[in-house]
Protein backbone atom coordinates (compact mmCIF):
# COMPACT_ATOMS: atom_id res chain seq x y z
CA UNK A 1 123.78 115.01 89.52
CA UNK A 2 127.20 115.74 90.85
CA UNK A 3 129.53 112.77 91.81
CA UNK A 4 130.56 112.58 95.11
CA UNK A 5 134.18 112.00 95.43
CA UNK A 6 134.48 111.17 98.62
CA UNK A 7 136.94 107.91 97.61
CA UNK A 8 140.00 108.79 96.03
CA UNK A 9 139.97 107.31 92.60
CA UNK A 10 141.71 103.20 93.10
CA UNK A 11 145.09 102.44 92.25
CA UNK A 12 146.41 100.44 89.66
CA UNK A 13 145.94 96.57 90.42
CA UNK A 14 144.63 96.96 93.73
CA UNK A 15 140.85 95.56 94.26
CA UNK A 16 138.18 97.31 95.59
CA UNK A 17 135.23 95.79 97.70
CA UNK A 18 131.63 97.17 97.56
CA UNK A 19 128.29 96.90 99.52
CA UNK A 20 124.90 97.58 98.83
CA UNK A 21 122.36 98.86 101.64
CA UNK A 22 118.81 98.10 101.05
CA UNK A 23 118.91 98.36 97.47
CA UNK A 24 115.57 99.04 96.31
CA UNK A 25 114.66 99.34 92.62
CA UNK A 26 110.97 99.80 91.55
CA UNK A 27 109.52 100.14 87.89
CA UNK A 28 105.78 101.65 87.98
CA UNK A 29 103.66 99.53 90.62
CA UNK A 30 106.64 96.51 89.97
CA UNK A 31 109.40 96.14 92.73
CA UNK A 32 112.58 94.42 90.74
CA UNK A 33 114.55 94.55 93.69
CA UNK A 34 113.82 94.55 97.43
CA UNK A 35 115.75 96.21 100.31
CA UNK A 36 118.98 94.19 98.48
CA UNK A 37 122.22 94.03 101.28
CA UNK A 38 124.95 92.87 99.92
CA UNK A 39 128.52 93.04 101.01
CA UNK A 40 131.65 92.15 98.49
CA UNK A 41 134.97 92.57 100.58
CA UNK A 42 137.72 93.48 98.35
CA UNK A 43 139.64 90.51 96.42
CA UNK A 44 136.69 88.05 97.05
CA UNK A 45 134.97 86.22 94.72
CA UNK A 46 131.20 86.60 94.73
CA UNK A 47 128.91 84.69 92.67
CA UNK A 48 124.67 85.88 92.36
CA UNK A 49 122.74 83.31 92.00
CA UNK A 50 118.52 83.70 90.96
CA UNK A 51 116.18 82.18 88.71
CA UNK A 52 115.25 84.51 85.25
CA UNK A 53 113.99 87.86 86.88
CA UNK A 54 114.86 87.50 90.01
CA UNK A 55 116.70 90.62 90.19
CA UNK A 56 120.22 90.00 89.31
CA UNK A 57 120.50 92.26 86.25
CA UNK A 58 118.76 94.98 87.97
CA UNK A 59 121.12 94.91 90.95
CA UNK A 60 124.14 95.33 88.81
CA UNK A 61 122.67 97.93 86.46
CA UNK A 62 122.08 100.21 90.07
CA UNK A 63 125.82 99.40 91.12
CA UNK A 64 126.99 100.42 87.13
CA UNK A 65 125.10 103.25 87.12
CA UNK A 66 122.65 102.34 84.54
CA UNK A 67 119.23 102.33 86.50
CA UNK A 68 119.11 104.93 89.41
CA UNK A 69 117.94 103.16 92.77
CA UNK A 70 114.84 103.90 94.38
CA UNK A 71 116.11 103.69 97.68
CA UNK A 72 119.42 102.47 99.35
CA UNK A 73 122.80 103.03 98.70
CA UNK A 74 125.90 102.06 97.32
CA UNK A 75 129.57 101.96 98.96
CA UNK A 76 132.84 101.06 97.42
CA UNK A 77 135.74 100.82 100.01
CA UNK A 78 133.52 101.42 102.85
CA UNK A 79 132.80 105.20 101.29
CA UNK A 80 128.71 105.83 100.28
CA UNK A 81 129.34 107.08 97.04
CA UNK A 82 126.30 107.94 94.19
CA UNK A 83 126.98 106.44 90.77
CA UNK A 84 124.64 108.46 88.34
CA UNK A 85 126.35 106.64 84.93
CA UNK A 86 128.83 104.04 84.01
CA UNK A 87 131.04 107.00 83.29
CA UNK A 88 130.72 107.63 87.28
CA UNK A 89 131.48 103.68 88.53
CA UNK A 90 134.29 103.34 86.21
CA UNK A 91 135.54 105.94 88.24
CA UNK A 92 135.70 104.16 91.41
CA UNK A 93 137.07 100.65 89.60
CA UNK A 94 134.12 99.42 88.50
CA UNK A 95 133.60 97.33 85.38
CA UNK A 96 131.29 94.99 83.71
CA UNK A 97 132.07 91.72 81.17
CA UNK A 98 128.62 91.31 78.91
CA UNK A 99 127.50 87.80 77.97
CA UNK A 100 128.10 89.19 74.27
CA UNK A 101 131.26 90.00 72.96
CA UNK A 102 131.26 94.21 72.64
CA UNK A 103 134.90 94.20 70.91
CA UNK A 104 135.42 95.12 67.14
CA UNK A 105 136.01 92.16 65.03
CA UNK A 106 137.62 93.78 62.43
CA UNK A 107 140.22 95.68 64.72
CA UNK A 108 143.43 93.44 66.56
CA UNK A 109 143.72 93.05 69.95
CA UNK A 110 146.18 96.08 70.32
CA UNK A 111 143.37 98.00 68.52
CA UNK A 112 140.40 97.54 70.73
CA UNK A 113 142.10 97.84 73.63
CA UNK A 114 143.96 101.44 72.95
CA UNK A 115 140.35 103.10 71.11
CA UNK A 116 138.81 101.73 74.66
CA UNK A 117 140.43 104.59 76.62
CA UNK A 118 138.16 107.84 77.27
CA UNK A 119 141.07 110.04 76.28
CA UNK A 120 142.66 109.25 73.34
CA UNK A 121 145.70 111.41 71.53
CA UNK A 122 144.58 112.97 67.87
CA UNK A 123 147.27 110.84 66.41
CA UNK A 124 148.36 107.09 68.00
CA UNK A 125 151.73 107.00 68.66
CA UNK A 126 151.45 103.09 68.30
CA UNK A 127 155.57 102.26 69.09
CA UNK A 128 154.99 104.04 72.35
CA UNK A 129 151.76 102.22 72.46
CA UNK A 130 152.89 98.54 71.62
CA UNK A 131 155.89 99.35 74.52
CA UNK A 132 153.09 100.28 76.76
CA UNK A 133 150.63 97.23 75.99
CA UNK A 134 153.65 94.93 76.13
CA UNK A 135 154.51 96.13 79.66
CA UNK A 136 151.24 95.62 80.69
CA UNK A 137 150.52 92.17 79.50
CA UNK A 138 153.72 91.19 81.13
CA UNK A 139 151.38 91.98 84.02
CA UNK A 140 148.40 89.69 82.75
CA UNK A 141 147.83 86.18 83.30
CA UNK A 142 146.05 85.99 80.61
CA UNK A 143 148.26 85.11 77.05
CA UNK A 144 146.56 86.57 74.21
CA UNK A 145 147.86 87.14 70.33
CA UNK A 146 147.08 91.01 70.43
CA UNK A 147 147.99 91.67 66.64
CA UNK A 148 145.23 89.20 65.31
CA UNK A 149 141.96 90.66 64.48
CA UNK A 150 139.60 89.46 67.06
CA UNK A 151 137.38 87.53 64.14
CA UNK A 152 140.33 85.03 64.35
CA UNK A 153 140.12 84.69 67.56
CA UNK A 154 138.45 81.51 69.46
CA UNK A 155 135.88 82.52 71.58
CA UNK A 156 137.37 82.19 75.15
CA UNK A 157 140.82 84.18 73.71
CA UNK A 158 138.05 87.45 73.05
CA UNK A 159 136.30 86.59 76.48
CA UNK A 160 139.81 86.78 77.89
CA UNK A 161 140.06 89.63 75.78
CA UNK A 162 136.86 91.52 77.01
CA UNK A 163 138.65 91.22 80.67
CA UNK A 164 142.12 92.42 80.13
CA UNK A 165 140.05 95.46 78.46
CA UNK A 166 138.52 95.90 81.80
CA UNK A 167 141.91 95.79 83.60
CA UNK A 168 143.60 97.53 81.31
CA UNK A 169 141.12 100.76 81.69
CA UNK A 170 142.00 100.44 85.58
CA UNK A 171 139.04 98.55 86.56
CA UNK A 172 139.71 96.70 90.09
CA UNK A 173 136.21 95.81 90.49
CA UNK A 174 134.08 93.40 87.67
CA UNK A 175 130.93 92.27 87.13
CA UNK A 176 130.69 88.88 84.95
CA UNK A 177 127.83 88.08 83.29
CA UNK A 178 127.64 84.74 82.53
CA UNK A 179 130.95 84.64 81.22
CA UNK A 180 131.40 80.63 80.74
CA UNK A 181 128.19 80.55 78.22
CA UNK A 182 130.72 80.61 74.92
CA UNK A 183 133.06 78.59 76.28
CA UNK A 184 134.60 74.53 76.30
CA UNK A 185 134.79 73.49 79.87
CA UNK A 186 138.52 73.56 79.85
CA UNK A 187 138.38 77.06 78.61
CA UNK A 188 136.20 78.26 81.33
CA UNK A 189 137.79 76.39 84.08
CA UNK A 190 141.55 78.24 82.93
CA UNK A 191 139.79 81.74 82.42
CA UNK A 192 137.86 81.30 85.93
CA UNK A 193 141.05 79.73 87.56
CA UNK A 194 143.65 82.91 86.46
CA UNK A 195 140.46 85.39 87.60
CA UNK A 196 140.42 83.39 90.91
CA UNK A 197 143.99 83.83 91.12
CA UNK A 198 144.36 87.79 90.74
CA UNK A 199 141.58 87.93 93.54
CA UNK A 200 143.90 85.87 95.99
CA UNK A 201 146.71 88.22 94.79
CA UNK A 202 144.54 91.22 96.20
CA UNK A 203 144.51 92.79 92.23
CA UNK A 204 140.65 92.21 91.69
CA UNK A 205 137.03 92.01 93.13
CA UNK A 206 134.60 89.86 91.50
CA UNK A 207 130.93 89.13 91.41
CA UNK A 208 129.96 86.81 88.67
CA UNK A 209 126.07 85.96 87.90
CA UNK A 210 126.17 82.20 87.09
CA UNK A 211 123.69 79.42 86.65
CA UNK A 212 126.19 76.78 86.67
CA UNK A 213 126.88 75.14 89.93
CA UNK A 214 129.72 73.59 89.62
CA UNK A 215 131.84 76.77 88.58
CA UNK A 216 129.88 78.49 91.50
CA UNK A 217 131.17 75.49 93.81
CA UNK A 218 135.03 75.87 92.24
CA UNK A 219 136.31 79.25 91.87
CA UNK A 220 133.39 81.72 94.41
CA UNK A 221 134.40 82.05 97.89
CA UNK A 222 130.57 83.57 98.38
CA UNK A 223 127.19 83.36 97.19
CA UNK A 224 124.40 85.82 97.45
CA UNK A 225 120.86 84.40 95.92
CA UNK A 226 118.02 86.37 94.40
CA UNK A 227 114.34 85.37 94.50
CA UNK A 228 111.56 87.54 93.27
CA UNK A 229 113.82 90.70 94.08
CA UNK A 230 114.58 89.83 97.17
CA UNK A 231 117.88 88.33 99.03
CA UNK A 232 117.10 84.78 100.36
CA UNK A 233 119.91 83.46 101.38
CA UNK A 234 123.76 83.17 100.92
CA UNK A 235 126.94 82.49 102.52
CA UNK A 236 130.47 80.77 102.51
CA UNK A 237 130.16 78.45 99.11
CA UNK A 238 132.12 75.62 101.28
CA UNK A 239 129.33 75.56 103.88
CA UNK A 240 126.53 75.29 101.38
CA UNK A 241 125.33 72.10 98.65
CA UNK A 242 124.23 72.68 95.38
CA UNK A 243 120.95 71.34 97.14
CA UNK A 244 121.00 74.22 99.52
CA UNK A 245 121.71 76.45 96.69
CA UNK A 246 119.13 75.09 94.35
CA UNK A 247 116.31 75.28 97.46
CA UNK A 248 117.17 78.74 97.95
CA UNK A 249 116.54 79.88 94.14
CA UNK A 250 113.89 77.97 93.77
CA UNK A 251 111.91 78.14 97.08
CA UNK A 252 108.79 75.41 97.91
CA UNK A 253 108.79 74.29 94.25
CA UNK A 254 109.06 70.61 93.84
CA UNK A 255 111.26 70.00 91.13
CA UNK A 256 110.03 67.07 88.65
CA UNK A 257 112.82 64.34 89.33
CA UNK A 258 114.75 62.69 86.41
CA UNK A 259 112.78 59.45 85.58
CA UNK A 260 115.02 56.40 86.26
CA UNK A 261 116.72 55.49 83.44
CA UNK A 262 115.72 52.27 81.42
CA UNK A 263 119.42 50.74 80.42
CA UNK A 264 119.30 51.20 76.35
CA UNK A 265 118.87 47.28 75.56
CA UNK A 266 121.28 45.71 72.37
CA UNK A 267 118.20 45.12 70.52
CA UNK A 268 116.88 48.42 70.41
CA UNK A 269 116.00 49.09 66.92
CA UNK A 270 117.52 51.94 65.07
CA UNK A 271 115.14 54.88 64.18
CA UNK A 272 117.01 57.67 63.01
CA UNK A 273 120.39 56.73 60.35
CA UNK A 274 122.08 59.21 58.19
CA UNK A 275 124.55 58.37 56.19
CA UNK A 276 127.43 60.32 54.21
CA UNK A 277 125.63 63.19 54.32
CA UNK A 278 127.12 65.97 52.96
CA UNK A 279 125.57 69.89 52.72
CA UNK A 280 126.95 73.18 52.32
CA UNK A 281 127.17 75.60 55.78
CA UNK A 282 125.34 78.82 56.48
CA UNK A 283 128.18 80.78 54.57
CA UNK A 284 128.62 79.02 51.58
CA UNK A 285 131.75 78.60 51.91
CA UNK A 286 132.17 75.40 54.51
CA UNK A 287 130.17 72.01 54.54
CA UNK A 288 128.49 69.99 56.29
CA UNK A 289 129.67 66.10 56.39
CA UNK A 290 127.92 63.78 58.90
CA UNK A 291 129.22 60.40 57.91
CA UNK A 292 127.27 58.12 60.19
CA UNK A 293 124.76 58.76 62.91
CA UNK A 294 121.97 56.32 64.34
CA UNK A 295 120.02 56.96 67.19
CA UNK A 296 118.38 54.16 68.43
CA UNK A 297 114.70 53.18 70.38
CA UNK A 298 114.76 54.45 74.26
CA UNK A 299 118.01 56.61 73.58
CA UNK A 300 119.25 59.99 73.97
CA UNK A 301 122.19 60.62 71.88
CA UNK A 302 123.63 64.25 72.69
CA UNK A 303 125.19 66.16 69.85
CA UNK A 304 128.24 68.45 72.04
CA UNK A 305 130.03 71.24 70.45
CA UNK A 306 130.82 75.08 70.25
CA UNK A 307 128.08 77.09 68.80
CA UNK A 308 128.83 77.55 64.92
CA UNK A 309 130.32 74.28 64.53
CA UNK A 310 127.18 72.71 62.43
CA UNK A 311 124.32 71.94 64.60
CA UNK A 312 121.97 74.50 62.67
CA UNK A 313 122.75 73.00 59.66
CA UNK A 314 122.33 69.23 60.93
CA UNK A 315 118.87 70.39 62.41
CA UNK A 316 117.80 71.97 59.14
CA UNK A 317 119.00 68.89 57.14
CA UNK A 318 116.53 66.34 59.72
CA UNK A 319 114.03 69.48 59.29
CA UNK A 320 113.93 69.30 55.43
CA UNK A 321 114.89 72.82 55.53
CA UNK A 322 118.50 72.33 54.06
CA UNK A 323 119.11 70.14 50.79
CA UNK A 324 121.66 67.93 50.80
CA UNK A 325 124.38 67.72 48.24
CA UNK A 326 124.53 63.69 49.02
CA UNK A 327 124.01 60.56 51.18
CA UNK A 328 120.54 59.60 52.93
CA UNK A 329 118.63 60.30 55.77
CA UNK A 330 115.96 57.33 57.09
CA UNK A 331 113.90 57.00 59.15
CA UNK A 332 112.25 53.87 60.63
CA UNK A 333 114.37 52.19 57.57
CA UNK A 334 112.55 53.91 55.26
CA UNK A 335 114.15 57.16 53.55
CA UNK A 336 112.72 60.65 55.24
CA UNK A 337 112.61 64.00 53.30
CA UNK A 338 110.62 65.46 56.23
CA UNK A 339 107.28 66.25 54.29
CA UNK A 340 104.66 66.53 56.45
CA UNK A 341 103.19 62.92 55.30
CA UNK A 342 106.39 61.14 56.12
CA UNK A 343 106.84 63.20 59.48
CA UNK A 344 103.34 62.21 60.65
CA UNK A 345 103.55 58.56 59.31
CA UNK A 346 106.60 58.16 61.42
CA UNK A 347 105.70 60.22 64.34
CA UNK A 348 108.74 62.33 64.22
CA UNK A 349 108.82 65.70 66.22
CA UNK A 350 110.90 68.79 66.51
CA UNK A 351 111.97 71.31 69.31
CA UNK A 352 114.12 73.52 67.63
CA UNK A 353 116.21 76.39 68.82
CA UNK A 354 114.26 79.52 69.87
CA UNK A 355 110.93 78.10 69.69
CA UNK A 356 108.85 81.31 68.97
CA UNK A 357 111.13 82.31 66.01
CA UNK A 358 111.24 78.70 64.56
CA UNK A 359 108.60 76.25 66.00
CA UNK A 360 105.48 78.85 66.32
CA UNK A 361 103.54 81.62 64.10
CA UNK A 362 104.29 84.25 67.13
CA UNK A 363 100.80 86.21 66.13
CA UNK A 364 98.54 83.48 65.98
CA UNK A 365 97.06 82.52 69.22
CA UNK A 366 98.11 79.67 71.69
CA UNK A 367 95.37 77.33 71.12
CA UNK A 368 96.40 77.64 67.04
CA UNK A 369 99.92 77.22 67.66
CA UNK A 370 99.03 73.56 69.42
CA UNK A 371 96.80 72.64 66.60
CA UNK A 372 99.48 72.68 64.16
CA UNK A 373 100.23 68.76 64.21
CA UNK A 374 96.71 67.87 64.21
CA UNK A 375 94.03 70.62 62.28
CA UNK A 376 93.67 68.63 59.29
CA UNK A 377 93.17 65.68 60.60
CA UNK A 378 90.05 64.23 61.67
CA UNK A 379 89.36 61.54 64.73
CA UNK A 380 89.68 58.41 62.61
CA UNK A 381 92.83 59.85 61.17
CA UNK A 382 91.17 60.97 57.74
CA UNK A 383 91.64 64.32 56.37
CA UNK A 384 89.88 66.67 57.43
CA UNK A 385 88.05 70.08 55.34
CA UNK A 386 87.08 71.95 57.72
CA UNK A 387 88.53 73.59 61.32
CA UNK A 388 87.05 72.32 64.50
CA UNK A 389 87.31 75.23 66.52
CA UNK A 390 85.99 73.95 69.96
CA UNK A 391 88.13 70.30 69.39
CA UNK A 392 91.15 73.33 69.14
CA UNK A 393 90.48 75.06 72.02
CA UNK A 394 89.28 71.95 74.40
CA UNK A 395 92.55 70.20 73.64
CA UNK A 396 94.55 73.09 73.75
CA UNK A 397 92.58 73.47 77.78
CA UNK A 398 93.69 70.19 78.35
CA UNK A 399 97.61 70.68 77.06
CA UNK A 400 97.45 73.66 78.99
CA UNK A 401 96.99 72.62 82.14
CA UNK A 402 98.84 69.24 81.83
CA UNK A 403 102.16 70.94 80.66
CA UNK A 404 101.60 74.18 83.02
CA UNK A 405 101.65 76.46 80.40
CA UNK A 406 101.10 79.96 82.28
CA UNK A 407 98.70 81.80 79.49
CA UNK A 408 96.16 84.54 80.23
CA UNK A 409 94.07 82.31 77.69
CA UNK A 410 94.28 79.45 75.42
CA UNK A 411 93.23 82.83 73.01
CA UNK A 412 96.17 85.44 73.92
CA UNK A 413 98.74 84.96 71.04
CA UNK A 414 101.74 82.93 71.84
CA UNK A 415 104.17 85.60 71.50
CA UNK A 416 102.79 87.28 74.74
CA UNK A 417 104.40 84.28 76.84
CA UNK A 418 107.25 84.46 78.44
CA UNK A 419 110.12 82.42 76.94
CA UNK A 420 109.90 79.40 79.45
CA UNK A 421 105.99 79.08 78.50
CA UNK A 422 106.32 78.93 75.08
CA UNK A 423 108.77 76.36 75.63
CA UNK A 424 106.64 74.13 77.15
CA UNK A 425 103.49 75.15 74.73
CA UNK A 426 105.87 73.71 72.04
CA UNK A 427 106.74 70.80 74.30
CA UNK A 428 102.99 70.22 74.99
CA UNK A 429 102.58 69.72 70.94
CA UNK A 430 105.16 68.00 70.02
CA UNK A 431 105.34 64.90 73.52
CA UNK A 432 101.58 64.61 73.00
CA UNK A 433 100.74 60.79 71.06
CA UNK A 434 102.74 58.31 69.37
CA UNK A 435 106.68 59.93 69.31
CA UNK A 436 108.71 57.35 67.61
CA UNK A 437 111.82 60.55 67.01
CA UNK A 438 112.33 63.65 69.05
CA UNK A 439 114.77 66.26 67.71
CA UNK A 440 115.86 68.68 70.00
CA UNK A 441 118.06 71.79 69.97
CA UNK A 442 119.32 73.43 72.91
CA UNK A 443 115.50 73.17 75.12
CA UNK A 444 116.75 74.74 77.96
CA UNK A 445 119.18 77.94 76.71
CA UNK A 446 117.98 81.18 78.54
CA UNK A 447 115.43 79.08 81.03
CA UNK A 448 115.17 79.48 84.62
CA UNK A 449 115.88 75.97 87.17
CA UNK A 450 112.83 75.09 87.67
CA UNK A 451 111.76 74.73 83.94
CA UNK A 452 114.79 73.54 83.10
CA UNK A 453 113.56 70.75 85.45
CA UNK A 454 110.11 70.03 84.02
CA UNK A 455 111.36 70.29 80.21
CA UNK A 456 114.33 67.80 80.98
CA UNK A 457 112.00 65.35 82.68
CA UNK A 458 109.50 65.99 79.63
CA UNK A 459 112.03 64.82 77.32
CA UNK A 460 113.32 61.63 79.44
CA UNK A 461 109.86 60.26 79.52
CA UNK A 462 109.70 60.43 76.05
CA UNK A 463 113.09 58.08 75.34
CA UNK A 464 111.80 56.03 78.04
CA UNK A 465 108.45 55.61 76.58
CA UNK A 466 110.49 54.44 73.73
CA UNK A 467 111.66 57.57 71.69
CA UNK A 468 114.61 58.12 70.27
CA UNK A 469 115.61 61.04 71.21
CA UNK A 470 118.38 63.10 69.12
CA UNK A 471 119.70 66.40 72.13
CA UNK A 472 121.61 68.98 70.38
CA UNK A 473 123.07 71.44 73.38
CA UNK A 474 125.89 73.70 74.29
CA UNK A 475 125.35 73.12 77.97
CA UNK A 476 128.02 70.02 78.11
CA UNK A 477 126.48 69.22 82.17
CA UNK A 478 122.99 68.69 80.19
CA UNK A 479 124.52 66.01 77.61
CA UNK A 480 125.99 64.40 80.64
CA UNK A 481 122.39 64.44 82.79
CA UNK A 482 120.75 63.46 80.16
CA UNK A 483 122.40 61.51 77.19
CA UNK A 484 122.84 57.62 76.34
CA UNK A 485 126.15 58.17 74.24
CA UNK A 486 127.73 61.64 73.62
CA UNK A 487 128.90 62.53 70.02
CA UNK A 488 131.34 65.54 69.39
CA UNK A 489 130.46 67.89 66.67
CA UNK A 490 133.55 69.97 65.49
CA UNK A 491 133.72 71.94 61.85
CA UNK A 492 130.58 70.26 60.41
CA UNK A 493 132.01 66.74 61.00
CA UNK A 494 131.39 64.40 64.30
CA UNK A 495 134.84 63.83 65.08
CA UNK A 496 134.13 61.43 68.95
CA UNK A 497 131.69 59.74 70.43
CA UNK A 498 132.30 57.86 74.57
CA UNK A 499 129.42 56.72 76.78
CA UNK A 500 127.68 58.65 78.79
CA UNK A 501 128.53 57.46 81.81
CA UNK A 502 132.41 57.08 80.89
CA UNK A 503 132.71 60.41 79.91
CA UNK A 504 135.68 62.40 80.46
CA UNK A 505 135.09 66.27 80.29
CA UNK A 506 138.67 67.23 79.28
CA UNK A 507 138.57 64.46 76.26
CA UNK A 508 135.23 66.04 74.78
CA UNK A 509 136.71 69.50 75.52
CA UNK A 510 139.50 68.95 73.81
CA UNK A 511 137.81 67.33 70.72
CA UNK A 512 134.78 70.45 70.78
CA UNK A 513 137.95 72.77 70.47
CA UNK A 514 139.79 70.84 67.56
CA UNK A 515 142.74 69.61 69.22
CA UNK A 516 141.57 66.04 67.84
């Protein structure tokens, strides 16, 4: 298909704004998105707000060229243009910043950016080049070391990085996905503030997909929410709550409230201690050194930190699945190597990261998968020889319905639910009885609101039943929802730990970044 270049290609640094006109997308019999209008003025800043699958990914990939629209159309500048490939909307400005990280880790800054260009010279004349980068970052607000190799980079200097790649290949109009997701909160709140900035100064459009309110509330002039492929609502950010917001994504769905917290009392007893614990990292090459942590009776302690700073490993460690090089781990003051005896004796339970990979056997079927804690055991606690098939299945009916799992059957294997379902099948097993020490790791990463909801409530009833309840997340606004006392995990060592409710972001920021 030819392009139609009915808009002159943009100029350098100055934004373009785009619309979309009954945007229609449809897969087979399945309609992604639904008569879509949506209108971006130039040097806004637009957030999209939807649940998982409500259309937000498919709307971009129609304005980047990657899916073809059913029906509808696409303007940029007030011009209907067609854009057939990426090739074609990079054309008219318009670039996209992936959740993941697309540069080359073993190449410097310098590097990634100059092999980014379409057209590139046989031989790089890198003095003229160097001039010409050092011109143009004069023109940045962004400060990044461009001779490092991006592998030494922190994570919000290559996010950074990812958008002055955009800018530098002329685009005036960006799509952010998720951008904040790798990021400490002061990180994301200077990146967000300097984008904010160049769309005040008329350089840049933007329309960043989001599930964080707050960054939604600070930087977007705009919001446009998705529901089931359709447009529900939107407007000014000033004239709408996070309530209104929420209601709008969500639709008639009561949301499961956050129990009332029971104050943690000074007599709680301890459940979980580890002490001097030492282990080597993933690599080999780092360790692992948790000197003290206790977690008491009717308490959420929250573990905060940048992915990659030693939460696996700590997991694994509690899981039994990492030896330990010294110190102790106990458990209801008596020493826990996590055999299945010692796990069951002491009612400890486990909701690790990406549940299908590491909490379920993704073949076997749903009803198996929420037997695992209980098959070989028989009603008076005994073991037992043989499977009870129909105990299986009735309890697994009964888990079913009480934690909403959405299954075609307790039968179909668990790998066929979505990622949300399987959360709470795991959920279901593990909450179910006596739960004396819950372990989790990151529940919510990847779910829509409203499970995010349900699971968070899940887990508060359980510390205020009386669990202790151990919350491993990257999502700092969870550990402040939910968590008793907030510890900082930085380099394999906990290096700060505040109260909950005197927590102060830029403190734990500044501590999950190293500057401790």
């Amino acid at each position: 298909m030819n392009i139609v270049r009915d808009t002159p290609l943009p100029q350098a640094g100055k934004a373009v704004g785009i619309e979309t006109l009954d945007m229609t997308m449809c897969f087979g019999g399945f309609t992604a998105l639904d008569h879509v209008s949506v209108s971006i003025p130039a040097g806004t800043f637009h957030a999209l707000l939807g649940e998982n699958g409500a259309g937000k990914s498919t709307l971009v990939k129609c304005i980047m060229g990657f899916y073809h629209q059913t029906s509808g159309s696409l303007s940029v500048d007030g011009r209907e243009v067609v854009v057939a490939s990426p090739k074609d909307a990079a054309a008219y400005g318009l670039g996209m910043v992936y959740q993941h990280f697309t540069l080359v880790p073993s190449l410097t800054g310098a590097e990634n950016l100059v092999i980014s260009r379409a057209e590139l010279p046989a031989v790089i004349n890198w003095a003229r080049e160097r001039k010409a980068l050092t011109a143009f970052m004069e023109r940045m607000p962004f400060k990044i070391p461009l001779d490092s190799p991006v592998s030494e980079l922190a994570a919000g200097e290559k996010q950074k990085l990812e958008i002055v790649k955009q800018l530098y290949l002329g685009r005036t109009f960006l799509v952010l996905d998720e951008p904040t997701s790798v990021l400490t909160p002061a990180e994301a709140d200077e990146m967000l503030g300097l984008i904010r900035g160049m769309t005040e100064r008329g350089e840049l459009t933007v329309l960043m997909i989001s599930h964080k309110f707050h960054e939604v509330t600070k930087f977007a002039d705009a919001v446009s929410i998705l529901r089931r492929g359709k447009l529900v609502g939107g407007g000014k950010v000033g004239e709408l709550s996070t309530a209104d917001m929420a209601a709008m994504m969500i639709g008639d769905v009561k949301l499961a409230e956050l129990d009332t917290r029971v104050p943690v009392t000074d007599t709680a007893k301890p459940v979980l201690h580890v002490e001097q614990v030492k282990a080597p990292d993933r690599s080999g090459l780092k360790t692992i050194e948790i000197d003290k942590l206790t977690v008491h009776s009717g308490e959420i302690v929250g573990i905060a930190g940048i992915s990659g700073n030693g939460q696996k490993e700590l997991t694994e460690i509690l899981a039994g699945q990492r030896p330990t090089e010294r110190g102790s781990v106990s458990v209801n003051g008596e020493i826990y190597g996590a055999t299945r005896p010692e796990t069951r004796r002491n009612n400890v339970r486990f909701i690790p990261e990406e549940p299908l990979q590491n909490a379920c056997a993704p073949r076997m079927t749903v009803s198996e998968n929420l037997a695992f804690r209980t098959f070989d055991l028989k009603e008076n606690g005994g073991d037992a020889i043989w499977l009870n098939k129909g105990k299986m299945k009735n309890r697994a009916t009964s888990l079913i319905s009480d934690f909403k799992v959405k299954t075609a059957s307790s039968s179909s294997p668990i790998a066929a639910l979505s990622g949300g379902n399987v959360q709470r099948a795991v959920l279901a097993r593990e909450l179910t009885g006596e739960v004396d020490l819950l372990i989790v790791s990151n529940p919510c990463f990847g779910l829509d609101f409203s499970a995010v909801a349900e699971i968070r409530a899940r887990i508060m009833r359980a510390r205020n039943a009386g669990a202790a309840v151990l919350l491993l997340s990257e999502d700092l606004d969870e550990l402040l929802e939910m968590s008793d006392r907030i510890m900082v995990i930085s380099e394999g060592k906990l290096v700060y730990e505040t109260q909950a409710r005197a927590a102060d972001i830029s403190v734990i920021g500044a501590h999950m970044a190293g500057h401790h």
